[in-house]
PDB file of N, CA and C in Angstrom:
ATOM      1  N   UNK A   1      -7.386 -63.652 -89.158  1.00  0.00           N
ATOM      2  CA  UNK A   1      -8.168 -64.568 -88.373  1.00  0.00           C
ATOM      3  C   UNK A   1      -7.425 -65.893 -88.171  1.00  0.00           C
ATOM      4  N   UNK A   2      -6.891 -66.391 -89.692  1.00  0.00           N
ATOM      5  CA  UNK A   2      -6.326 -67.496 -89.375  1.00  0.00           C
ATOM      6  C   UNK A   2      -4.471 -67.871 -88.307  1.00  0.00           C
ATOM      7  N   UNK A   3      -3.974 -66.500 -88.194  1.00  0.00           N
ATOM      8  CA  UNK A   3      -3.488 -65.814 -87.188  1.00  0.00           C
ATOM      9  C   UNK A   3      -3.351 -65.949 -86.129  1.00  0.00           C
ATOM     10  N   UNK A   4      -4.665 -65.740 -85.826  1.00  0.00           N
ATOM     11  CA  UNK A   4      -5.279 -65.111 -84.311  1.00  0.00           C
ATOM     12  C   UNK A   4      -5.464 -67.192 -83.866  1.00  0.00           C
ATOM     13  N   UNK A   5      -5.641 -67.762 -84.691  1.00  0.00           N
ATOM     14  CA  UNK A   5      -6.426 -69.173 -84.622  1.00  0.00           C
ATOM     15  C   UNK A   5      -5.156 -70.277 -84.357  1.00  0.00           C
ATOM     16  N   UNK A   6      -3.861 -69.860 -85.183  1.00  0.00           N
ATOM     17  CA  UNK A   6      -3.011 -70.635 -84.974  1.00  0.00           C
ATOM     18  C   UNK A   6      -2.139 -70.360 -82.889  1.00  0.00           C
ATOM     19  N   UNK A   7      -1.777 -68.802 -83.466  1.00  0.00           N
ATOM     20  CA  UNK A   7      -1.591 -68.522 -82.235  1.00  0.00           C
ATOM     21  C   UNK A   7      -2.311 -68.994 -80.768  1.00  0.00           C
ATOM     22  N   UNK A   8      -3.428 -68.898 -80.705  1.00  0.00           N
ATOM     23  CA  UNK A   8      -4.566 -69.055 -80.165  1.00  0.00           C
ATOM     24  C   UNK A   8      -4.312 -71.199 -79.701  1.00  0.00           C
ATOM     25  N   UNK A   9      -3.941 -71.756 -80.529  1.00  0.00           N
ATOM     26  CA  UNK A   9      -3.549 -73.188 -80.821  1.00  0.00           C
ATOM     27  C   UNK A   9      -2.394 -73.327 -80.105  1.00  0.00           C
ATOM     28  N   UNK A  10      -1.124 -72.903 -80.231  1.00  0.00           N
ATOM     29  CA  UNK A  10      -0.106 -72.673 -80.162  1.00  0.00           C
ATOM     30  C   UNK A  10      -0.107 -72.020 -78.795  1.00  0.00           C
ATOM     31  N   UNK A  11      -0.553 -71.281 -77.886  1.00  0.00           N
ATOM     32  CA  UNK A  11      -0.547 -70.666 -76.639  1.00  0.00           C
ATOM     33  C   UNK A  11      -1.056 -72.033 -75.884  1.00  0.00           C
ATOM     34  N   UNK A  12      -2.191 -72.381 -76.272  1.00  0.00           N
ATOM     35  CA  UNK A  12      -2.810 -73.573 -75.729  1.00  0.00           C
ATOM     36  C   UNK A  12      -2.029 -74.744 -75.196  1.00  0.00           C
ATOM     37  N   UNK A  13      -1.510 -74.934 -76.349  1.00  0.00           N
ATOM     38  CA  UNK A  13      -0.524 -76.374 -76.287  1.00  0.00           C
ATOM     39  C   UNK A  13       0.724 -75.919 -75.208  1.00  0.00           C
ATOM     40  N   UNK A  14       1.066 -74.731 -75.242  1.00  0.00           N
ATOM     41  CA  UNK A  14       2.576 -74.519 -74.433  1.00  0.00           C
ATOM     42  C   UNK A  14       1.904 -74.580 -73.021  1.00  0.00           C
ATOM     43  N   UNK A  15       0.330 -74.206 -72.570  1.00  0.00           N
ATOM     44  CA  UNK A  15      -0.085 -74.019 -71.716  1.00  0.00           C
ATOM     45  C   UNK A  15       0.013 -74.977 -71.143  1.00  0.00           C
ATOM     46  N   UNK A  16      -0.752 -76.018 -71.844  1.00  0.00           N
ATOM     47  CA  UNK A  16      -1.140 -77.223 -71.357  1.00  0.00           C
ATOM     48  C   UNK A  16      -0.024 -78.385 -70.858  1.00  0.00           C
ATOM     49  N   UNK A  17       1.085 -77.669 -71.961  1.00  0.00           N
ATOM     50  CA  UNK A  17       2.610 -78.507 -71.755  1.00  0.00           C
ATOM     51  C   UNK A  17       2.722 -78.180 -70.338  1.00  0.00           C
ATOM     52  N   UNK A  18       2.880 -76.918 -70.058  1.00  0.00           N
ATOM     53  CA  UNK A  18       3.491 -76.338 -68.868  1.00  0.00           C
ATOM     54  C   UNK A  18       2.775 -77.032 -67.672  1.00  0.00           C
ATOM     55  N   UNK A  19       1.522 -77.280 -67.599  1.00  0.00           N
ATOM     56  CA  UNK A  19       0.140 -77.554 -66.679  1.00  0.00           C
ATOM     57  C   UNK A  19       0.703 -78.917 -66.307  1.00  0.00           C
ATOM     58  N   UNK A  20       0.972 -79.828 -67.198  1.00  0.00           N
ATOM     59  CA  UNK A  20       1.229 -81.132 -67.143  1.00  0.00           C
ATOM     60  C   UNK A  20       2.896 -81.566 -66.443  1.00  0.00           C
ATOM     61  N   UNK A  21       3.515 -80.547 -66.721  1.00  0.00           N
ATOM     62  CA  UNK A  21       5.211 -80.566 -66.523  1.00  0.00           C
ATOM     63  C   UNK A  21       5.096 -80.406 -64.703  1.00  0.00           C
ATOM     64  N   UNK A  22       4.203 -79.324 -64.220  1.00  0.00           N
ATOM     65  CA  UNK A  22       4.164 -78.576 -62.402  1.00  0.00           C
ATOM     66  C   UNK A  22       3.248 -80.021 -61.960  1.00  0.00           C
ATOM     67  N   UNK A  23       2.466 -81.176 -62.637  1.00  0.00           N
ATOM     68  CA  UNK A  23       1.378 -81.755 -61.892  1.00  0.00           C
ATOM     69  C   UNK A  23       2.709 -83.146 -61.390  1.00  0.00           C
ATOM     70  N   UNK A  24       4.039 -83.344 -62.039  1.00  0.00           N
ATOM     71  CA  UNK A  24       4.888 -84.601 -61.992  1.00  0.00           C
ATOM     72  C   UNK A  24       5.788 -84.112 -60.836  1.00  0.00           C
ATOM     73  N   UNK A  25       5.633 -82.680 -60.733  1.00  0.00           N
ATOM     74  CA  UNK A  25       6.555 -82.255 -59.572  1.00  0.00           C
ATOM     75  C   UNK A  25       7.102 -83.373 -58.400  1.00  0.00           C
ATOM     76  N   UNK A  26       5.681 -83.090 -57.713  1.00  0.00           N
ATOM     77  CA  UNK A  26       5.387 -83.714 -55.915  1.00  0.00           C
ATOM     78  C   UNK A  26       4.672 -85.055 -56.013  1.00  0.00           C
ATOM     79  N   UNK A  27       5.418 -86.201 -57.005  1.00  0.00           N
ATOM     80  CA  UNK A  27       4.433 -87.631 -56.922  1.00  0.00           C
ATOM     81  C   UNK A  27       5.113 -88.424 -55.756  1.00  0.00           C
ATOM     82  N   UNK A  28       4.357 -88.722 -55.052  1.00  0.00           N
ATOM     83  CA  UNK A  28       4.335 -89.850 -53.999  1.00  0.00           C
ATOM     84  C   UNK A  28       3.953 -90.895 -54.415  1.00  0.00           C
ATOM     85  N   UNK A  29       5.097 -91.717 -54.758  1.00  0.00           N
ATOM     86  CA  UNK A  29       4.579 -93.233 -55.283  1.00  0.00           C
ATOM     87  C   UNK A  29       4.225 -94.268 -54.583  1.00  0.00           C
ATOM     88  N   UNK A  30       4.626 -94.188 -53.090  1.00  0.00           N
ATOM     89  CA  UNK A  30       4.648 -94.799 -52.142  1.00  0.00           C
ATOM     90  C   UNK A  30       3.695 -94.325 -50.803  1.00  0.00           C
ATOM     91  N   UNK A  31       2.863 -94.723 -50.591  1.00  0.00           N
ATOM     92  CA  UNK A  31       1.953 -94.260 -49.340  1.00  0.00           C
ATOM     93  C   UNK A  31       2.684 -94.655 -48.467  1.00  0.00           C
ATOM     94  N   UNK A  32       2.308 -93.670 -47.004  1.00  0.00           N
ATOM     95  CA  UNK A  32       3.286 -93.926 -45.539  1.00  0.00           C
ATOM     96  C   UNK A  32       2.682 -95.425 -45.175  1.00  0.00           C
ATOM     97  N   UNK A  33       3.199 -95.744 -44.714  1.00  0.00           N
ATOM     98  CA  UNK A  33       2.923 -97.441 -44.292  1.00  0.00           C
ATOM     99  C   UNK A  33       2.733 -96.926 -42.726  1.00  0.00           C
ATOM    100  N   UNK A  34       1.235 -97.519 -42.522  1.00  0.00           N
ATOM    101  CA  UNK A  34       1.106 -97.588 -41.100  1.00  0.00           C
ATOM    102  C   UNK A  34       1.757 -98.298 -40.220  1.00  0.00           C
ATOM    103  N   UNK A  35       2.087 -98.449 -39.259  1.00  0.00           N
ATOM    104  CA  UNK A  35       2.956 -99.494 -38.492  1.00  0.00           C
ATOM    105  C   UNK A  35       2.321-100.483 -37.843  1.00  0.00           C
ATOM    106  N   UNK A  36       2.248-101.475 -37.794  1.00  0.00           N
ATOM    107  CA  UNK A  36       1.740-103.314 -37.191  1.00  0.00           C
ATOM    108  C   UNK A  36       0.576-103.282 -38.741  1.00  0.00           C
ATOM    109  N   UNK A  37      -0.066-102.766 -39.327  1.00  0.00           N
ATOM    110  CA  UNK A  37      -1.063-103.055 -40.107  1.00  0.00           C
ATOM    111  C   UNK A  37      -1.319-104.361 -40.284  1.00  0.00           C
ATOM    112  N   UNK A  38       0.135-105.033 -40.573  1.00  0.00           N
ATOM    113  CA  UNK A  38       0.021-106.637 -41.079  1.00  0.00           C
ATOM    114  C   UNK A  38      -0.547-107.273 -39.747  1.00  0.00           C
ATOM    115  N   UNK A  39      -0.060-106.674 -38.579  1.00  0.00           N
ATOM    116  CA  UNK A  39      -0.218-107.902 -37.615  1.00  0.00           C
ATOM    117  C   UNK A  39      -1.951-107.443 -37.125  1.00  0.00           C
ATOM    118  N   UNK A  40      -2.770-107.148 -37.676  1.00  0.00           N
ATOM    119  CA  UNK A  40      -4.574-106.552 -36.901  1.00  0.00           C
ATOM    120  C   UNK A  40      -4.908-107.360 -37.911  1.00  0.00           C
ATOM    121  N   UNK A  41      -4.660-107.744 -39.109  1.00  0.00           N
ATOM    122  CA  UNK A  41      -5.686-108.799 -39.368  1.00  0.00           C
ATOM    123  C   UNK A  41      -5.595-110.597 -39.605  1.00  0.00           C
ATOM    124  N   UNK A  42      -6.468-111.517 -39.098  1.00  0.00           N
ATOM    125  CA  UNK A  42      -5.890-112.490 -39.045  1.00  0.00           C
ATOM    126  C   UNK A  42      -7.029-113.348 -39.846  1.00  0.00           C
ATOM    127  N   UNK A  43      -6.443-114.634 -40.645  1.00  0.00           N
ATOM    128  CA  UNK A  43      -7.071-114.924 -41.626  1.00  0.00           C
ATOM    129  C   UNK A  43      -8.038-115.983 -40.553  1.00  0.00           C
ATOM    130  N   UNK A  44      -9.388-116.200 -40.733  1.00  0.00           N
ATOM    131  CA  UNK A  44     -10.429-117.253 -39.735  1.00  0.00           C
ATOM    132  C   UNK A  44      -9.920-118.312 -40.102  1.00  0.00           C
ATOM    133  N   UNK A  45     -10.199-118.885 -39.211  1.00  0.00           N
ATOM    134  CA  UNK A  45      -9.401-120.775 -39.045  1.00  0.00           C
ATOM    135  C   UNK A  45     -10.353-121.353 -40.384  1.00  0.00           C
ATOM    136  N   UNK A  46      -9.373-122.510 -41.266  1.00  0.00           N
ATOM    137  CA  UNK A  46     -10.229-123.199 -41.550  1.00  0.00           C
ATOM    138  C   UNK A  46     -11.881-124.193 -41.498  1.00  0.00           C
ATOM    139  N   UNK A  47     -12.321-124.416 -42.155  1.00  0.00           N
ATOM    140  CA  UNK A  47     -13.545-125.394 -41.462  1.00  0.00           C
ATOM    141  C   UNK A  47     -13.158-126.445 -42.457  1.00  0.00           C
ATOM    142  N   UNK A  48     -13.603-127.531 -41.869  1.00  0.00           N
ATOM    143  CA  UNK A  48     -13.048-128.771 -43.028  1.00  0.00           C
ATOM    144  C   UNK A  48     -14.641-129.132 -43.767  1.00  0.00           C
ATOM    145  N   UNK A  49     -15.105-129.536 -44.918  1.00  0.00           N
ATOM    146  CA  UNK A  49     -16.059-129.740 -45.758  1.00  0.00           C
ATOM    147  C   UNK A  49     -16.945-131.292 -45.113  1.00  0.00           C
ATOM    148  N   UNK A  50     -17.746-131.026 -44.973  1.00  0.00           N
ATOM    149  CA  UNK A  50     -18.747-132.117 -44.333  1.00  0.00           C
ATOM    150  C   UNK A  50     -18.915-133.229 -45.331  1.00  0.00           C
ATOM    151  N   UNK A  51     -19.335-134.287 -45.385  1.00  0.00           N
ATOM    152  CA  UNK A  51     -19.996-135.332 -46.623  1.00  0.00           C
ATOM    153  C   UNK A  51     -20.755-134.971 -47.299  1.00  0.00           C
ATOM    154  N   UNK A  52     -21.814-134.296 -46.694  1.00  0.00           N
ATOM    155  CA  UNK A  52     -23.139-133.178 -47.593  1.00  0.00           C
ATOM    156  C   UNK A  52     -22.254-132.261 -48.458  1.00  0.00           C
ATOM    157  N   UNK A  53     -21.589-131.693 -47.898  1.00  0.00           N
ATOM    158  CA  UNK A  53     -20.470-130.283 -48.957  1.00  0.00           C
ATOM    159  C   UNK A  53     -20.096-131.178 -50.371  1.00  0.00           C
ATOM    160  N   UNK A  54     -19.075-131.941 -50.264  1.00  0.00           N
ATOM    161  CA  UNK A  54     -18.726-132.923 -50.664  1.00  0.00           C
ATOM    162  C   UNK A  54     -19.510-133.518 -51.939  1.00  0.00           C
ATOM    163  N   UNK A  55     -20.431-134.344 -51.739  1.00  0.00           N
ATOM    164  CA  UNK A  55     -21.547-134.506 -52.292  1.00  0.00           C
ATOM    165  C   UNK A  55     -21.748-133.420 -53.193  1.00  0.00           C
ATOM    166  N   UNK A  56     -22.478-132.050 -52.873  1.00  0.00           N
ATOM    167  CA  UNK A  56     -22.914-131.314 -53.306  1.00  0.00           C
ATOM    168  C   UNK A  56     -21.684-130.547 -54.644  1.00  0.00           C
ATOM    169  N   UNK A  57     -20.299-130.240 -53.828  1.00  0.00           N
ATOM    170  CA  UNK A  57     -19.444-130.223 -55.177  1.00  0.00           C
ATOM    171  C   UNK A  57     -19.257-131.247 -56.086  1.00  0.00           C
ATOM    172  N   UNK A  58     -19.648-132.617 -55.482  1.00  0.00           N
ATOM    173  CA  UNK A  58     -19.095-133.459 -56.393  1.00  0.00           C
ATOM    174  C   UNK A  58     -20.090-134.118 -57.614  1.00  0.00           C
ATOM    175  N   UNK A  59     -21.843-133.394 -56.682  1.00  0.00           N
ATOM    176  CA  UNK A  59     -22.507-132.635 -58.348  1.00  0.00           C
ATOM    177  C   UNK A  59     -22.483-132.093 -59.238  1.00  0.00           C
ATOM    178  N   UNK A  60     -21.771-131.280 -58.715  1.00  0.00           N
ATOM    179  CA  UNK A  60     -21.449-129.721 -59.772  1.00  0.00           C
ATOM    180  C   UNK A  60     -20.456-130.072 -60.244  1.00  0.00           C
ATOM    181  N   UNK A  61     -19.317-131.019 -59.879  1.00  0.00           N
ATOM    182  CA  UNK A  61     -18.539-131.414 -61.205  1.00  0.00           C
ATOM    183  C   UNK A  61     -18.615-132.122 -62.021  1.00  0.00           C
ATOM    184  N   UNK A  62     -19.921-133.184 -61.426  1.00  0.00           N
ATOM    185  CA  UNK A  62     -20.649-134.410 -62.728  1.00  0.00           C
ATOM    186  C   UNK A  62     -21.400-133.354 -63.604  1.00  0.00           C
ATOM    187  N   UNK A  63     -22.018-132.658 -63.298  1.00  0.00           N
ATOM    188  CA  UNK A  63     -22.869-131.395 -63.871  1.00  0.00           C
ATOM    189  C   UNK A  63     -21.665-130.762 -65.122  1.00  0.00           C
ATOM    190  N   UNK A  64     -21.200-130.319 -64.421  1.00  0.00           N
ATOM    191  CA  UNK A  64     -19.857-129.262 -65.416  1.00  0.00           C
ATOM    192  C   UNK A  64     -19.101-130.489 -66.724  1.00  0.00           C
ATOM    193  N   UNK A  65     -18.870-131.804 -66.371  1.00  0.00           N
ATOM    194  CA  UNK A  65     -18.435-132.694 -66.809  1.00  0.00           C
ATOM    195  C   UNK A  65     -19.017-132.775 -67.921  1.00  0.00           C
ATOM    196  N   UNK A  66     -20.510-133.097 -67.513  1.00  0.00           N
ATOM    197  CA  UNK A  66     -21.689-133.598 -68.600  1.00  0.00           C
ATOM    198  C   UNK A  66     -21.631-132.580 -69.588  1.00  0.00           C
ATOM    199  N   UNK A  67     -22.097-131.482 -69.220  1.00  0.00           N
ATOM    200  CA  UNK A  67     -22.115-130.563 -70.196  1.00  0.00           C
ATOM    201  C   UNK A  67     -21.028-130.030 -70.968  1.00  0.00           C
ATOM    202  N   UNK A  68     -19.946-130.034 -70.708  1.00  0.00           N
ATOM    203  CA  UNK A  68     -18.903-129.093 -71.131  1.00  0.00           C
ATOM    204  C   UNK A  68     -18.535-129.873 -72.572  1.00  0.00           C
ATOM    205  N   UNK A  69     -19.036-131.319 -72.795  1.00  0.00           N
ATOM    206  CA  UNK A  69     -18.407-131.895 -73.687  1.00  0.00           C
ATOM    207  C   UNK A  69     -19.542-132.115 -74.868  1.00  0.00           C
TER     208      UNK A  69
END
């Protein structure tokens, strides 16, 4: 039995070696690169921060200030 159990262990492992050795064959590390990709997307124009914006971050850093210490 204890035989049949090692063998049985031992078939497994060469199997599994083998399984793992055929999956490294065909790796593509590199995907095909579409062509212009870079040039279809374009980043939206800035907006510049109002006095209200302003204000409002420059709560949240008296806020963060106060507390953090």
């Amino acid at each position: 039995m204890r035989k049949l159990f090692l063998s049985s262990i031992t078939f497994g492992t060469i199997l599994a070696a083998m399984a793992s050795m055929q999956s490294c064959e065909k790796v593509n590390e590199l995907p095909t690169i579409n062509e212009g990709y870079e040039t279809k997307y374009r980043m939206p124009d800035p907006t510049t921060l109002t006095d209200e914006d302003r204000q409002v971050i420059s709560d949240q850093e008296d806020e963060y200030e106060k507390n953090a210490h």
